[in-house]
Protein backbone atom coordinates (compact mmCIF):
# COMPACT_ATOMS: atom_id res chain seq x y z
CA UNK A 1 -32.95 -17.75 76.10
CA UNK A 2 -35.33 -18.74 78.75
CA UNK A 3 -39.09 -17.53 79.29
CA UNK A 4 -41.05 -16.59 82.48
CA UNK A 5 -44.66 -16.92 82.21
CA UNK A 6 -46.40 -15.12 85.07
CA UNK A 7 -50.63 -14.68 85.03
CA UNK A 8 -50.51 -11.53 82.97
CA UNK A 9 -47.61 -12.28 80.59
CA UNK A 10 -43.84 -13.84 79.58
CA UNK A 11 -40.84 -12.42 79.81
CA UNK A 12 -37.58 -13.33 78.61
CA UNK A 13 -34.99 -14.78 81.82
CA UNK A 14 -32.09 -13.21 81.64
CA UNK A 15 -28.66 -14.22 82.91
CA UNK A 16 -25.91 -12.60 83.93
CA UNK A 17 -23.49 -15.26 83.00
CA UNK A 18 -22.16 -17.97 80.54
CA UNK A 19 -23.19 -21.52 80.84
CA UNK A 20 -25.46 -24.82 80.24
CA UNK A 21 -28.44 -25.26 81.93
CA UNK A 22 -28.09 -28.11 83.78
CA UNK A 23 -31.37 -28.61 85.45
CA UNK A 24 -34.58 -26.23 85.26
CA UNK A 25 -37.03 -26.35 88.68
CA UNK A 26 -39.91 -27.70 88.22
CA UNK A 27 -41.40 -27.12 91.72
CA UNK A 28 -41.17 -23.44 90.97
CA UNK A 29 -43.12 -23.53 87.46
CA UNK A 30 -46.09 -25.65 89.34
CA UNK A 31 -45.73 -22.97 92.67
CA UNK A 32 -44.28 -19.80 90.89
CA UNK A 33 -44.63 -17.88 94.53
CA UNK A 34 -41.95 -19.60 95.80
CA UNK A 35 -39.87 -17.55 93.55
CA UNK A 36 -40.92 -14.65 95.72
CA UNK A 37 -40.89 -16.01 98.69
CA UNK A 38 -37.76 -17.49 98.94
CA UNK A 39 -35.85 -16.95 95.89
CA UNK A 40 -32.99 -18.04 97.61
CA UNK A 41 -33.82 -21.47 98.93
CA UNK A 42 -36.82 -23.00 97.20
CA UNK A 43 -38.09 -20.69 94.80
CA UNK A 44 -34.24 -20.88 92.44
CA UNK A 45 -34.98 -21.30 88.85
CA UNK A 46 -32.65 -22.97 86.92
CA UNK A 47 -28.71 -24.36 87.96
CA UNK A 48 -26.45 -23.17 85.52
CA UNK A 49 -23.20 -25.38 84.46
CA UNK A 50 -20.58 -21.87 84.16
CA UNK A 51 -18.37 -21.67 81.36
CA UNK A 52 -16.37 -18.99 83.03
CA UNK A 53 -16.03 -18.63 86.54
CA UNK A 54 -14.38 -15.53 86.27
CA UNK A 55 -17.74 -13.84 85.56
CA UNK A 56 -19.35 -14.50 88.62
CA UNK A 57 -16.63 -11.40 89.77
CA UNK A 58 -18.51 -8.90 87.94
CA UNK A 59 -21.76 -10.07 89.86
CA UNK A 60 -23.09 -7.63 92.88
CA UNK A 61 -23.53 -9.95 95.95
CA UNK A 62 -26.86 -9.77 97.36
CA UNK A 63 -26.01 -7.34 100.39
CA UNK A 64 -24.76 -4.83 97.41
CA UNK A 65 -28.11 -5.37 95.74
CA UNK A 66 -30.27 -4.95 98.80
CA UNK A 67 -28.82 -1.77 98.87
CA UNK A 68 -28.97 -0.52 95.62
CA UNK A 69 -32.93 -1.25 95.81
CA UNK A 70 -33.29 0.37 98.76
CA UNK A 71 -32.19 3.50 97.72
């Protein structure tokens, strides 16, 4: 398991899937607001080597999650 540190504490990373972590960002730990502002582009966190693909089917895509938040 993976940590988070933000200003005011850490928190645990959690995954929704099986893998290896195949490379961790850097550029995000130095400029953790990229995270926010563009989590999908610049601020990503780690890339994740999946040990089944089949998982990624039980994943909301990010228009299902946009409005799940919004409600």
């Amino acid at each position: 398991m993976r940590e988070v540190e933000s200003v005011k504490s850490i928190s645990d990373l959690f995954v929704p899937v099986s893998g290896e972590v195949l490379e961790i960002n850097n550029d995000a730990i130095d400029h953790p607001e990229r995270i926010n502002e563009d989590p999908h582009g610049a601020g990503w966190m780690i890339k994740v080597k999946l040990f089944d693909e089949a998982e990624l089917d039980q994943l909301l895509s990010s228009d299902d999650y946009d409005k799940i938040i919004a409600s």
